[in-house]
N, C-alpha and C. Protein backbone atom coordinates (compact mmCIF):
# COMPACT_ATOMS: atom_id res chain seq x y z
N UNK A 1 68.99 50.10 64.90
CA UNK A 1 69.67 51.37 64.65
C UNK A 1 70.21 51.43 63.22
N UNK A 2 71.01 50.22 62.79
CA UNK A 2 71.76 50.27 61.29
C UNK A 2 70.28 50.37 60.43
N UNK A 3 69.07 49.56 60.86
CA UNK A 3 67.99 49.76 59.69
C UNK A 3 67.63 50.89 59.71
N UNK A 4 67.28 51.49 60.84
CA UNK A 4 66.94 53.14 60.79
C UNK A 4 67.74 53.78 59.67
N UNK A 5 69.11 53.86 59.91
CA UNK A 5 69.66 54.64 59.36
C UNK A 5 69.73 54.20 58.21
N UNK A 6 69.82 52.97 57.67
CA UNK A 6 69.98 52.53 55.92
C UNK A 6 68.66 53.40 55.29
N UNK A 7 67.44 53.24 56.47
CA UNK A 7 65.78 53.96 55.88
C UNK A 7 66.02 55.35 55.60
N UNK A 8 66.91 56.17 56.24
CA UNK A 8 67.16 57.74 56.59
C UNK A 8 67.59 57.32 55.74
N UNK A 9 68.42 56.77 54.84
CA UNK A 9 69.48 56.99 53.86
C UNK A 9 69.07 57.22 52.38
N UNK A 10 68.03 56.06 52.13
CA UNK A 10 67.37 55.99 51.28
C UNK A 10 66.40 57.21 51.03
N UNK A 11 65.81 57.30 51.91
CA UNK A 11 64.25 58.74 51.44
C UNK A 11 65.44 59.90 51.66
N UNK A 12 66.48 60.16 52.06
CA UNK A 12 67.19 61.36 52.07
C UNK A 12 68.00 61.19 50.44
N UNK A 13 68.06 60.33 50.05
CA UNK A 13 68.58 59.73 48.48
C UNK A 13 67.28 60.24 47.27
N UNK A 14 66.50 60.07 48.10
CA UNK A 14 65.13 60.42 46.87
C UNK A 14 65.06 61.72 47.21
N UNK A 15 65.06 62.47 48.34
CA UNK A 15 64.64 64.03 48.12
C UNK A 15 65.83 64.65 47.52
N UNK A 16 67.10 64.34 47.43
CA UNK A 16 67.95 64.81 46.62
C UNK A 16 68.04 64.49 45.31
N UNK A 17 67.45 63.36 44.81
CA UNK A 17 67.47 62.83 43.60
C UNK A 17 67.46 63.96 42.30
N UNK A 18 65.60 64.49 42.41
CA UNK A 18 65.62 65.97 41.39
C UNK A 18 66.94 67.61 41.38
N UNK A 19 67.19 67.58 42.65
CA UNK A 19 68.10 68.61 42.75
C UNK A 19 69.47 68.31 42.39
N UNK A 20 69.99 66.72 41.95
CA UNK A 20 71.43 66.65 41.91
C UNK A 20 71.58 65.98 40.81
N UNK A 21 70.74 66.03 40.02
CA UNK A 21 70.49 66.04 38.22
C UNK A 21 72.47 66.71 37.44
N UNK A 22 72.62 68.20 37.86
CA UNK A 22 73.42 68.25 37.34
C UNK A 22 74.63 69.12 38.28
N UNK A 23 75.32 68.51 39.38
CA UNK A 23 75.83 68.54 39.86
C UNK A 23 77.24 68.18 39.84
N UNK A 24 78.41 68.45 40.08
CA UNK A 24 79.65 68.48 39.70
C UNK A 24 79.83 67.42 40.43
N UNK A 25 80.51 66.24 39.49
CA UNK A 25 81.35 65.40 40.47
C UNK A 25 82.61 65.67 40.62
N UNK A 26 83.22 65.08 42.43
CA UNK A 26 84.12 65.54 42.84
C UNK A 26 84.74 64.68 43.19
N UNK A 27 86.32 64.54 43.38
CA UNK A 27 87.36 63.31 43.87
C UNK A 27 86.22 62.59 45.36
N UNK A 28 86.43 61.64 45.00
CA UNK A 28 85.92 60.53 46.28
C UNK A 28 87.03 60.69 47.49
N UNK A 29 86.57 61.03 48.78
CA UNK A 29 87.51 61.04 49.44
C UNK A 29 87.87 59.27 50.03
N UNK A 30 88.63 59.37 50.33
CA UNK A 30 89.24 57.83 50.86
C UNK A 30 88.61 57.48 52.58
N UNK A 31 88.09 56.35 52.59
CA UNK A 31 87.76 55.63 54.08
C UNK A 31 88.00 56.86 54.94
N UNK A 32 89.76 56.81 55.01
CA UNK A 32 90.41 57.10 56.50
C UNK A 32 90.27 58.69 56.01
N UNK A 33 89.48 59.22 55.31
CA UNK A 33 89.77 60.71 54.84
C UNK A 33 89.28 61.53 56.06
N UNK A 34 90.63 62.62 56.43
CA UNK A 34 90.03 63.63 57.41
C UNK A 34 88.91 64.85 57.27
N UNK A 35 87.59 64.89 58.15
CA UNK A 35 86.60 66.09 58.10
C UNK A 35 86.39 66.62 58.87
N UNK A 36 86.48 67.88 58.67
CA UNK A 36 86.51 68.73 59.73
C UNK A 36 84.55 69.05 59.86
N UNK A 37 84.10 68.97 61.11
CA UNK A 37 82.45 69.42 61.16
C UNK A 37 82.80 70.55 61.56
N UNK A 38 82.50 72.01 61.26
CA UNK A 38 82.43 73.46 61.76
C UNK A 38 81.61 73.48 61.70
N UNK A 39 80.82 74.14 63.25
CA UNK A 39 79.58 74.58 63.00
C UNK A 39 79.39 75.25 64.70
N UNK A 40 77.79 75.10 64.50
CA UNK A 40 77.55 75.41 66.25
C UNK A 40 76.46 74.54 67.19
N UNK A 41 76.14 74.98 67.79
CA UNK A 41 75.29 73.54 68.47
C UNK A 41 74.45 72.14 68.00
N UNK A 42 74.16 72.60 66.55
CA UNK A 42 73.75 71.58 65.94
C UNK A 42 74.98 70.93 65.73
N UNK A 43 75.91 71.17 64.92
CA UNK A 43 76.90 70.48 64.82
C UNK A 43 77.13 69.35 65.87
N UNK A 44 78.10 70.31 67.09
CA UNK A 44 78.11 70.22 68.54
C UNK A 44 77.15 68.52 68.58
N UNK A 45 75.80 69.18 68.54
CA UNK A 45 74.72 68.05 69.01
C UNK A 45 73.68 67.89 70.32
N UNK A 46 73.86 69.35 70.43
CA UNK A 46 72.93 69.66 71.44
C UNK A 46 71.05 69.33 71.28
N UNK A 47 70.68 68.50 72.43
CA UNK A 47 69.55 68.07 72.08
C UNK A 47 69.80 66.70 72.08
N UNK A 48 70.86 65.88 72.16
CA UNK A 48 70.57 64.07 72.23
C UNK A 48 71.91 64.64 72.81
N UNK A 49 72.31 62.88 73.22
CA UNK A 49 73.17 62.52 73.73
C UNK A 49 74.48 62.45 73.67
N UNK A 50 75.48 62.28 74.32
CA UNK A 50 76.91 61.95 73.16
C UNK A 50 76.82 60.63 72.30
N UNK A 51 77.48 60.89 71.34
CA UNK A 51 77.40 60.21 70.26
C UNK A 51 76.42 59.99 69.60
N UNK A 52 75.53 60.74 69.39
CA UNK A 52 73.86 60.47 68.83
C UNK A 52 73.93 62.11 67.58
N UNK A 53 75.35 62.78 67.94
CA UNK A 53 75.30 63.91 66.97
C UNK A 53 75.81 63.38 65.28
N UNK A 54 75.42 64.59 64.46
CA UNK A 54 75.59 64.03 63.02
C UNK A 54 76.96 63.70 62.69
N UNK A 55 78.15 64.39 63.51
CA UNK A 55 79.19 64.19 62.41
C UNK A 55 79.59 62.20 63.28
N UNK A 56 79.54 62.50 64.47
CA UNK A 56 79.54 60.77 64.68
C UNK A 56 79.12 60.22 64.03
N UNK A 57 77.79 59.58 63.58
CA UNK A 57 77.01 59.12 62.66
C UNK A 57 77.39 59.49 61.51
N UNK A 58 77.78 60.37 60.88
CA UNK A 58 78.49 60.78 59.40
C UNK A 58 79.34 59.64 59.13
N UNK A 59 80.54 59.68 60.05
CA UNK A 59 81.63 59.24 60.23
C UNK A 59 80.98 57.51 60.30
N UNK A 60 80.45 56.64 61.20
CA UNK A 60 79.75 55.75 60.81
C UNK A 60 79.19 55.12 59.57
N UNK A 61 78.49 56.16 58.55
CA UNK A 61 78.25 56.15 57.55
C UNK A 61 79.29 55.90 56.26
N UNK A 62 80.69 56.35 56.95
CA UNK A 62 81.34 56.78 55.71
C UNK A 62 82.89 56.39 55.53
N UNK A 63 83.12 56.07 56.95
CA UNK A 63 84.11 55.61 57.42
C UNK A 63 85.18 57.00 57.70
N UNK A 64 84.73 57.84 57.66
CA UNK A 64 86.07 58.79 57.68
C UNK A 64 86.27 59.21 59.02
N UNK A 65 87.38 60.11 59.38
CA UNK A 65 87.56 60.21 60.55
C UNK A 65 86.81 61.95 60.52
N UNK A 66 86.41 61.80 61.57
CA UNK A 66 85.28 63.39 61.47
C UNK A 66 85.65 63.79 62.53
N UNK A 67 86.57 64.99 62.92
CA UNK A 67 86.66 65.99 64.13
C UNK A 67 85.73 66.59 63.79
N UNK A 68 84.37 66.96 65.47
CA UNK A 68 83.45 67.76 65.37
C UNK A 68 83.92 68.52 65.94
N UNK A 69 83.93 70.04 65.21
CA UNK A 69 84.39 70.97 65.88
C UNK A 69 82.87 72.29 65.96
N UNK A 70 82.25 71.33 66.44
CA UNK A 70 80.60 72.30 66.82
C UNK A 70 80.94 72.72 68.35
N UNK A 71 80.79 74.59 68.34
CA UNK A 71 80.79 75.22 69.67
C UNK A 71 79.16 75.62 70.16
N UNK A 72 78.24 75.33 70.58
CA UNK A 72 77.49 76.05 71.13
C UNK A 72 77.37 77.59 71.22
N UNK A 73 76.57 77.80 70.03
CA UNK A 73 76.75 79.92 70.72
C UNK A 73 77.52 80.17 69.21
N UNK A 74 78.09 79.17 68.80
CA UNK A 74 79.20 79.96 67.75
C UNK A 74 78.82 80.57 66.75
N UNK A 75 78.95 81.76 65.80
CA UNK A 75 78.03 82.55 65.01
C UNK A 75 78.96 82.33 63.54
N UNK A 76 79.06 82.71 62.68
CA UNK A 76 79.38 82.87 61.20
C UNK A 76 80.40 84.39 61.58
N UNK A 77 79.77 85.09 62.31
CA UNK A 77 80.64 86.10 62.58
C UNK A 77 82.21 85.86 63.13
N UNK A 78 82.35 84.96 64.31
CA UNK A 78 82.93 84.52 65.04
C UNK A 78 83.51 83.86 64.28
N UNK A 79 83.41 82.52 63.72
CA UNK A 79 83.86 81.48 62.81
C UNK A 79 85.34 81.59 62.53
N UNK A 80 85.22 82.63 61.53
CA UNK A 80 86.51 82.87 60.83
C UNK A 80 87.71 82.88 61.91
N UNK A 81 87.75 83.41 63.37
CA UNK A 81 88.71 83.59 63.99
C UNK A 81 89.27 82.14 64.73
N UNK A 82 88.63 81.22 64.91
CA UNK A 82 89.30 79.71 65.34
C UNK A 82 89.31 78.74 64.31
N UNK A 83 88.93 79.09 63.16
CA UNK A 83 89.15 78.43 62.05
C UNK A 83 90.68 78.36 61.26
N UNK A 84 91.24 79.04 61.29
CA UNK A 84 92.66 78.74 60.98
C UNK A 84 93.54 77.72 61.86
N UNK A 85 93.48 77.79 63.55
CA UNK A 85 93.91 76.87 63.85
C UNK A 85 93.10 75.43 64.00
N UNK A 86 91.87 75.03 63.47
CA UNK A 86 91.37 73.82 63.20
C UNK A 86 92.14 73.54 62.13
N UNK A 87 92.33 73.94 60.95
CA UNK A 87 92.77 73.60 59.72
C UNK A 87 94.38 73.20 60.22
N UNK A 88 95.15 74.11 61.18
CA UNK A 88 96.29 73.77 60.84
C UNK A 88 96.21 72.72 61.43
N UNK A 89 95.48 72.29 62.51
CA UNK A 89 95.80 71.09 63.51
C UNK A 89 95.55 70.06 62.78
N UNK A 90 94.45 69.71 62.01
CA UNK A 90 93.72 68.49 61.72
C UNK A 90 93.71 68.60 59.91
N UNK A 91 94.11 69.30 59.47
CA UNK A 91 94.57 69.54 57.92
C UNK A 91 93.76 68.29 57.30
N UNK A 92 92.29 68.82 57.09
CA UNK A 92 91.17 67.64 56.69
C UNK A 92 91.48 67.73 55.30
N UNK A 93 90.67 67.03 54.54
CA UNK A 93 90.51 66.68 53.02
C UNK A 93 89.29 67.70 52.85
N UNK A 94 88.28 67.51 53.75
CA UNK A 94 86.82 68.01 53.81
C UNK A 94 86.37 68.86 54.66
N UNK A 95 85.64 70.12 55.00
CA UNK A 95 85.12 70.92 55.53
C UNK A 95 83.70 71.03 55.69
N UNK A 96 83.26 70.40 56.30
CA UNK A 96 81.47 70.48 56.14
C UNK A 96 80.80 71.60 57.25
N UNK A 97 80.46 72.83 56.64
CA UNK A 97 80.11 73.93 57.00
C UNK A 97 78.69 74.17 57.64
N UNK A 98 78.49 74.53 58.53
CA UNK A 98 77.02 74.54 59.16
C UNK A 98 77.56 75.34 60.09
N UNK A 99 76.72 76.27 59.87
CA UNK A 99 76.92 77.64 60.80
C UNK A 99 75.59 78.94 60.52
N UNK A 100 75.20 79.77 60.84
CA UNK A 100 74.76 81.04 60.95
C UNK A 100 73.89 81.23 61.34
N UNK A 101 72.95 80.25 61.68
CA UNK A 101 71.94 80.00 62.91
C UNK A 101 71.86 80.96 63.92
N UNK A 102 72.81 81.29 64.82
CA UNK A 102 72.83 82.00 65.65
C UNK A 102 73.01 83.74 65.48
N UNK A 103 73.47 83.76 63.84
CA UNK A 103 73.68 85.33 63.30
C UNK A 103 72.14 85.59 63.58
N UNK A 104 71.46 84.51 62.61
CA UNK A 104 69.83 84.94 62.32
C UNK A 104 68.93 85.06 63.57
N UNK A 105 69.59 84.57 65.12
CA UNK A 105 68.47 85.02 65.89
C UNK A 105 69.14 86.11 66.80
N UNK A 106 70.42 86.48 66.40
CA UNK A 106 70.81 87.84 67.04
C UNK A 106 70.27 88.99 65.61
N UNK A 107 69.80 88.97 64.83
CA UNK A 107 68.79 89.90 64.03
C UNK A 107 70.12 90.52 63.04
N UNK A 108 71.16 89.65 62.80
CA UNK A 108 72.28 90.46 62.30
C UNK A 108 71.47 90.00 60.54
N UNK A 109 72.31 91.28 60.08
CA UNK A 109 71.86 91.40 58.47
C UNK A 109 72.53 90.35 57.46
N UNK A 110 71.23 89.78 56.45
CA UNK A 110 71.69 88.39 55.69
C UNK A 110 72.81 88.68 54.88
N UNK A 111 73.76 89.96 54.67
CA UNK A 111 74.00 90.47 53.76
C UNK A 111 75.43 90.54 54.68
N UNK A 112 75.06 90.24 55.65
CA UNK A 112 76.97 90.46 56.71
C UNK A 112 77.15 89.06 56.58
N UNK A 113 75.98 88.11 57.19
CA UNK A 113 76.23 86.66 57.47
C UNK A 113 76.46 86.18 56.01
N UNK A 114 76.22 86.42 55.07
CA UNK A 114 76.62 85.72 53.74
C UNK A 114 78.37 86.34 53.62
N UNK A 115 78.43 87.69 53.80
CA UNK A 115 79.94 88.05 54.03
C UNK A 115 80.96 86.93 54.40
N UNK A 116 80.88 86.86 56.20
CA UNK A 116 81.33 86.04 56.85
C UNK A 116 81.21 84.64 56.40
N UNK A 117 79.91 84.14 56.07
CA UNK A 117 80.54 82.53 55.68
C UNK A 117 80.99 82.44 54.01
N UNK A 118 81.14 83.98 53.54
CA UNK A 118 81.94 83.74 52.54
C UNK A 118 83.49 83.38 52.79
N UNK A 119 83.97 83.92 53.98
CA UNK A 119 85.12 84.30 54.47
C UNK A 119 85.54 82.73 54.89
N UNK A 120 85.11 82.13 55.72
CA UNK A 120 84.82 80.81 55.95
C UNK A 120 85.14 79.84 54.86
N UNK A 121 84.63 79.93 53.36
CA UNK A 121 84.31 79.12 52.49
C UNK A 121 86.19 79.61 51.77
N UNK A 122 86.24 80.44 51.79
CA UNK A 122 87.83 81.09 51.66
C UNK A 122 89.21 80.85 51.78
N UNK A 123 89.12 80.63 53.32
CA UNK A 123 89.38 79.89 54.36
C UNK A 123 90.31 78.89 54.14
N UNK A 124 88.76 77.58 53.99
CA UNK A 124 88.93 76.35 54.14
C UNK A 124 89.65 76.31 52.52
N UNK A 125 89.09 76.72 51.59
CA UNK A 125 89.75 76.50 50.16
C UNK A 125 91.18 76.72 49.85
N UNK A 126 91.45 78.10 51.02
CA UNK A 126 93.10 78.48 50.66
C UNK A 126 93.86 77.40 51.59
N UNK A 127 93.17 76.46 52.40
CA UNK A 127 93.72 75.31 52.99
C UNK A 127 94.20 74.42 52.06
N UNK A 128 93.74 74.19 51.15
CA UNK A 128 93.98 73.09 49.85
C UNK A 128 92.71 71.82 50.49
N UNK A 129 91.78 72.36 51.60
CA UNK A 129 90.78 71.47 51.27
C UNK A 129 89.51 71.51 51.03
N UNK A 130 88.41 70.61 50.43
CA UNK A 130 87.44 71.09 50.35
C UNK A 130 86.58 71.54 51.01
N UNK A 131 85.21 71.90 50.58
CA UNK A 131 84.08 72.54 51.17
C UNK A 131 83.14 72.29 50.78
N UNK A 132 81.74 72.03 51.63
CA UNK A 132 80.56 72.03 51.67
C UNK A 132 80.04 72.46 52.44
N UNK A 133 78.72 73.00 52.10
CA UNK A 133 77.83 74.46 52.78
C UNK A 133 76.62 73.67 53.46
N UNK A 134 76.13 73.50 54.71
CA UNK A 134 75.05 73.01 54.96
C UNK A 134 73.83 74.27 55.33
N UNK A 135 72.96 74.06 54.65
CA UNK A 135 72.17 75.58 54.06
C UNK A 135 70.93 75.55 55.76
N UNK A 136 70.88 76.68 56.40
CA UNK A 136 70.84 76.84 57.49
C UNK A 136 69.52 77.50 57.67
N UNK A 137 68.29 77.51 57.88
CA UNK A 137 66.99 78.03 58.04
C UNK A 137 67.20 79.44 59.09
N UNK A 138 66.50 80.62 58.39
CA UNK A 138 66.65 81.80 58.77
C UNK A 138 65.12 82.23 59.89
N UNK A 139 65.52 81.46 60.86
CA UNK A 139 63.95 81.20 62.17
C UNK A 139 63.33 82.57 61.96
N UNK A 140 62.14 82.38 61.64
CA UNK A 140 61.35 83.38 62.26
C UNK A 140 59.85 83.45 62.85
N UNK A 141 58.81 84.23 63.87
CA UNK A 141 57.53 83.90 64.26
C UNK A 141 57.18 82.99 63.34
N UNK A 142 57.05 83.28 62.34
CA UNK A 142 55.63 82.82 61.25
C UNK A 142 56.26 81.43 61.25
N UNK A 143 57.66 81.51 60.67
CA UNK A 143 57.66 79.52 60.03
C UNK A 143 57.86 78.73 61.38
N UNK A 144 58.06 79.39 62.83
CA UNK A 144 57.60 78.84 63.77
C UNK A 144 56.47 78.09 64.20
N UNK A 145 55.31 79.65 64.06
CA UNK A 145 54.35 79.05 63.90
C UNK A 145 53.45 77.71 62.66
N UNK A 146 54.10 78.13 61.49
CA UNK A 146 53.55 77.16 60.88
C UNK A 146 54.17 76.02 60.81
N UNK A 147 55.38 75.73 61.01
CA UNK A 147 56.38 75.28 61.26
C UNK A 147 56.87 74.62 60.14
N UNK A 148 57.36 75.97 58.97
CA UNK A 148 58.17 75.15 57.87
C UNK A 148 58.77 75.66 57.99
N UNK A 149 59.92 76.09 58.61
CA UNK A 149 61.10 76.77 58.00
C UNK A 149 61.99 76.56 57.19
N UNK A 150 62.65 77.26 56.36
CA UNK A 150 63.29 77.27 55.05
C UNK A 150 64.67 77.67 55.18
N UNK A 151 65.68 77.15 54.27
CA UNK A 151 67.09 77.38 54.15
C UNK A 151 66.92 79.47 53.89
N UNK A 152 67.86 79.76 54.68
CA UNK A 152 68.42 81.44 54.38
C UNK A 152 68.48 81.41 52.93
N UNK A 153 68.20 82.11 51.81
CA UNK A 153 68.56 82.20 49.94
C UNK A 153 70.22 82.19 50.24
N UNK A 154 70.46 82.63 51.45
CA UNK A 154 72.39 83.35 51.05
C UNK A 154 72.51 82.23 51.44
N UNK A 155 72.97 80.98 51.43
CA UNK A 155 73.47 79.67 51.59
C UNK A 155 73.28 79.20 49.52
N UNK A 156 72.18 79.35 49.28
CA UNK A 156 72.38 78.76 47.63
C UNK A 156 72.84 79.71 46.93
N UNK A 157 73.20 81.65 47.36
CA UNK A 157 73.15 82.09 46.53
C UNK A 157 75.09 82.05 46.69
N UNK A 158 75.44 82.34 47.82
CA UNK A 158 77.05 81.61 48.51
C UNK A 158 77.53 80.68 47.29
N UNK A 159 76.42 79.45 47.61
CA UNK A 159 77.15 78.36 47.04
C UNK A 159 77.45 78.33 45.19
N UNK A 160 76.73 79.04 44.86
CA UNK A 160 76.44 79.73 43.15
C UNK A 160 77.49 79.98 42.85
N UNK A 161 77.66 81.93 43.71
CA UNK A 161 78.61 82.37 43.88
C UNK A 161 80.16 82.09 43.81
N UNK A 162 80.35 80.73 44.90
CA UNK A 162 81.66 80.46 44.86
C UNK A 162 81.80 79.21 44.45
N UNK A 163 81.28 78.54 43.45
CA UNK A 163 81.22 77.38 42.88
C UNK A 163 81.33 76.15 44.37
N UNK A 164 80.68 76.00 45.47
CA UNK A 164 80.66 75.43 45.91
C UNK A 164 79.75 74.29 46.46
N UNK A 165 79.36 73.10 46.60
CA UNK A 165 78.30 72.46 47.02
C UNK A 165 77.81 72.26 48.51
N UNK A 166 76.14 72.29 47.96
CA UNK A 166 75.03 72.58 49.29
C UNK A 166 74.41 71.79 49.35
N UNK A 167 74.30 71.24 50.68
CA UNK A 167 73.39 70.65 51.46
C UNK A 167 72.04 71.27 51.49
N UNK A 168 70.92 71.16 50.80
CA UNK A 168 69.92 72.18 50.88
C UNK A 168 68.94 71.51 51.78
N UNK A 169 68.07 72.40 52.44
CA UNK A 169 66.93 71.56 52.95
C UNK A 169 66.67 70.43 54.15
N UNK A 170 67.97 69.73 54.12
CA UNK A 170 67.97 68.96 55.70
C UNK A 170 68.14 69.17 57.16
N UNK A 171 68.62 70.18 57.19
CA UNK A 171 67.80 70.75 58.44
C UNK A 171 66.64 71.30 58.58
N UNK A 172 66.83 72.51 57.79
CA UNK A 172 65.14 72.95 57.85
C UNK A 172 63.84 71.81 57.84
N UNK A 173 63.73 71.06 56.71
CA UNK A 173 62.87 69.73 56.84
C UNK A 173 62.60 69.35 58.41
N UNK A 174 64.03 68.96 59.16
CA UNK A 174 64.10 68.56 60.55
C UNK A 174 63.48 69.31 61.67
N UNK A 175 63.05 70.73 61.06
CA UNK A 175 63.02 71.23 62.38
C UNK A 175 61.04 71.85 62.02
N UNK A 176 60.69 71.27 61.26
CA UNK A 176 59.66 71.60 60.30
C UNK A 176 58.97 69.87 61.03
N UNK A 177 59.10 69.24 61.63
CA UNK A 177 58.99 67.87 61.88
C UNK A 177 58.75 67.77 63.86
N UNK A 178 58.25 68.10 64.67
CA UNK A 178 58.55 68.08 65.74
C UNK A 178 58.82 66.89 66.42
N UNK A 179 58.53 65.59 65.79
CA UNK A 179 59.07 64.04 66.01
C UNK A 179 60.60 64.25 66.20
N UNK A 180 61.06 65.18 65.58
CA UNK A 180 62.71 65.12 64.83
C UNK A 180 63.53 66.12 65.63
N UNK A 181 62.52 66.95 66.71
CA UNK A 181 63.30 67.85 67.54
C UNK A 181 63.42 68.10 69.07
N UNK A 182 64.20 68.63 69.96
CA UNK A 182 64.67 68.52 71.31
C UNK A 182 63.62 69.58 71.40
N UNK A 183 63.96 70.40 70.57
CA UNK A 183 62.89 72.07 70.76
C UNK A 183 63.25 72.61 69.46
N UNK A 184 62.92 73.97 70.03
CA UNK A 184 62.66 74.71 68.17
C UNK A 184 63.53 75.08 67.21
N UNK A 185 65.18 74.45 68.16
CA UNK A 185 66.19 75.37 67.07
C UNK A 185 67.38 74.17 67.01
N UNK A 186 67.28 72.89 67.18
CA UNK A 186 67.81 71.97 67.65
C UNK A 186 66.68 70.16 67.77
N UNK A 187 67.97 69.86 66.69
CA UNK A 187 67.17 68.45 66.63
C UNK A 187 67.26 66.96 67.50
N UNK A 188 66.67 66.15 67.33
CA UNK A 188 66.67 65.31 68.81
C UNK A 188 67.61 64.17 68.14
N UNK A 189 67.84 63.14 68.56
CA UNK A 189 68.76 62.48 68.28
C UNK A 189 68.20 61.05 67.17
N UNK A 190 66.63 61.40 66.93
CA UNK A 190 66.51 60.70 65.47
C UNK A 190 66.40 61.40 64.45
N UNK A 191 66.33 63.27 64.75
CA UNK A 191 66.64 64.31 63.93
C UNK A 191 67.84 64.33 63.62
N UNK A 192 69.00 63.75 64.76
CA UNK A 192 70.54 64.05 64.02
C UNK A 192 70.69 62.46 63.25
N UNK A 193 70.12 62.00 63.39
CA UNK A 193 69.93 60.55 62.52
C UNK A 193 69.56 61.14 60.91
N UNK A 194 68.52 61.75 60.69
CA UNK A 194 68.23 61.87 59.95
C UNK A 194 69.23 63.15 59.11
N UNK A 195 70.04 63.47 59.69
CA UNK A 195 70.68 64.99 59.26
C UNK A 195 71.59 64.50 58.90
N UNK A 196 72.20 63.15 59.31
CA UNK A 196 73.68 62.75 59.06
C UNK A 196 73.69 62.02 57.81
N UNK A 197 72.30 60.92 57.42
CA UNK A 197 71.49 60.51 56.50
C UNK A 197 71.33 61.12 55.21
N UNK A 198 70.88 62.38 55.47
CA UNK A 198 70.89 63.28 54.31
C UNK A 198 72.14 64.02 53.78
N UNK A 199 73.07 64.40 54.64
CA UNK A 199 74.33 65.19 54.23
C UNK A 199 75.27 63.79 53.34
N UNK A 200 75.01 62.45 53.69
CA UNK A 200 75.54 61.52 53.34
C UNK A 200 74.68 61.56 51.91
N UNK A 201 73.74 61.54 52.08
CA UNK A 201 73.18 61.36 50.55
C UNK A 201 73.56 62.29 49.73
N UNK A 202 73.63 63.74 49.55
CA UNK A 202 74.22 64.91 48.99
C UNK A 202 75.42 64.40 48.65
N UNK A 203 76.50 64.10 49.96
CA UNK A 203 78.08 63.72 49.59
C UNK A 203 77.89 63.00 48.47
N UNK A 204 77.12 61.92 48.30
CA UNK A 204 77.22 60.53 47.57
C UNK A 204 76.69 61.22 46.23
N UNK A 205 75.81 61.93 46.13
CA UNK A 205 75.48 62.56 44.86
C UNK A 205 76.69 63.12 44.34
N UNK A 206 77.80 63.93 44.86
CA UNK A 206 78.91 65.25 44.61
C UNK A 206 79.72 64.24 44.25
N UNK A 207 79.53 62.82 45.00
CA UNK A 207 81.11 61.75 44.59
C UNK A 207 82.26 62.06 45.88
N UNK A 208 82.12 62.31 46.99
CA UNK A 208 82.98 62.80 47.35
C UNK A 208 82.62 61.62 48.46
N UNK A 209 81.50 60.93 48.86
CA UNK A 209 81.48 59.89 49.81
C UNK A 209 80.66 58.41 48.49
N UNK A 210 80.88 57.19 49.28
CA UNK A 210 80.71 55.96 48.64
C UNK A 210 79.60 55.44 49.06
C-alpha cells in the first residue's frame, strides 16, 4: 500500500511538474495543521470503502488532521449555506475545495456554478484560512463516450480570477481511466489513491505541504 502510494506520488509529481513552473509559494502548513475537505461524494468517498477516501489518505500523506466534510448530493449551489458553520467549528489553516459536479449534471449554467464557488472561495478567505480549488470535469455524452473528460474552464478561470491555487486535471484523468473507477462519476479506491497522490503533489509544488 505505502509503495503504491510513494508510485502515485511520484508520476502525479511529473504531471504537475510543466504546469507549476511559476506558481506562488505559500506558508508550509505545520504536521498537526487543520483541513477542512468540502466537497461532495467524491470527497465523501463514495465508490471504496471507509477509509480508502482521499482526504484520509491526504491526511496519511501529510500528517495533518483532515475533517472530511464530503456530503453526497452536495452542489456548489448549496455549499455556501453549511459552510460557515464548518469553519466556525474546525477553524482549519486549509480549505481544499471540490465541489460542482453535481451543478453540471443537474444542467445548471457554468456561469451560476462559477458564481457560487466564487462565493465559497470568499468564504473560506474571510475565515483567515486558506484555499485550494480542485478543478472538477463538466460530464457530458461525448467525453463519456470517449472517455476523456476535462476540468470545467470556470475552475482555472475562478482560480485566475481570485488569485487562488488549482488542482487541475486529477480527477478528470481518474475518471478518463476505468481501472481507477466504481462507475462513471466516482472513483474506486485506487482512483482515490491516486487523487490524494496528486492533490499532495500540487500542495508540495504551492509549499503549503512537505
Amino acid at each position: 500500500m505505502k509503495r503504491r502510494v510513494f508510485l502515485g506520488g511520484v508520476l502525479a509529481a511529473a504531471l504537475f511538474a510543466a504546469c507549476g513552473r511559476d506558481l506562488p509559494r505559500l506558508p508550509a502548513l505545520a504536521p498537526e495543521a487543520v483541513v477542512l475537505a468540502f466537497g461532495d461524494s467524491v470527497t465523501y468517498g463514495t465508490g471504496a470503502a471507509e477509509g480508502e477516501d482521499w482526504p484520509t489518505q491526504l491526511a496519511a500523506l501529510t500528517g495533518w488532521v483532515i475533517v472530511n466534510a464530503g456530503i453526497p448530493g452536495d452542489t456548489a449551489q448549496a455549499g455556501p449555506a453549511r459552510l460557515p458553520a464548518l469553519l466556525e467549528e474546525y477553524s482549519p489553516d486549509l480549505v481544499v475545495v471540490e465541489i460542482g459536479g453535481n451543478d453540471f449534471l443537474r444542467r445548471r449554467a457554468r456561469a451560476e456554478v462559477k458564481e457560487d464557488l466564487r462565493r465559497i472561495v470568499r468564504m473560506v478567505r474571510d475565515s483567515g484560512a486558506q484555499v485550494v480549488l480542485v478543478g472538477v470535469p463538466e460530464l457530458s455524452l461525448l467525453s463519456v463516450v470517449a472517455g476523456r473528460p476535462s476540468d470545467a474552464p470556470i475552475y482555472a478561470e475562478l482560480a485566475e480570477e481570485e488569485g487562488v491555487p488549482l488542482v487541475p486535471d486529477v480527477f478528470s484523468d481518474i475518471l478518463g481511466r476505468p481501472e481507477l473507477c466504481a462507475d462513471r462519476i466516482h472513483p474506486n479506491a485506487a482512483g482515490y489513491e491516486r487523487m490524494a497522490a496528486g492533490i499532495h503533489a500540487r500542495l508540495r509544488e504551492l509549499g503549503l505541504a512537505r
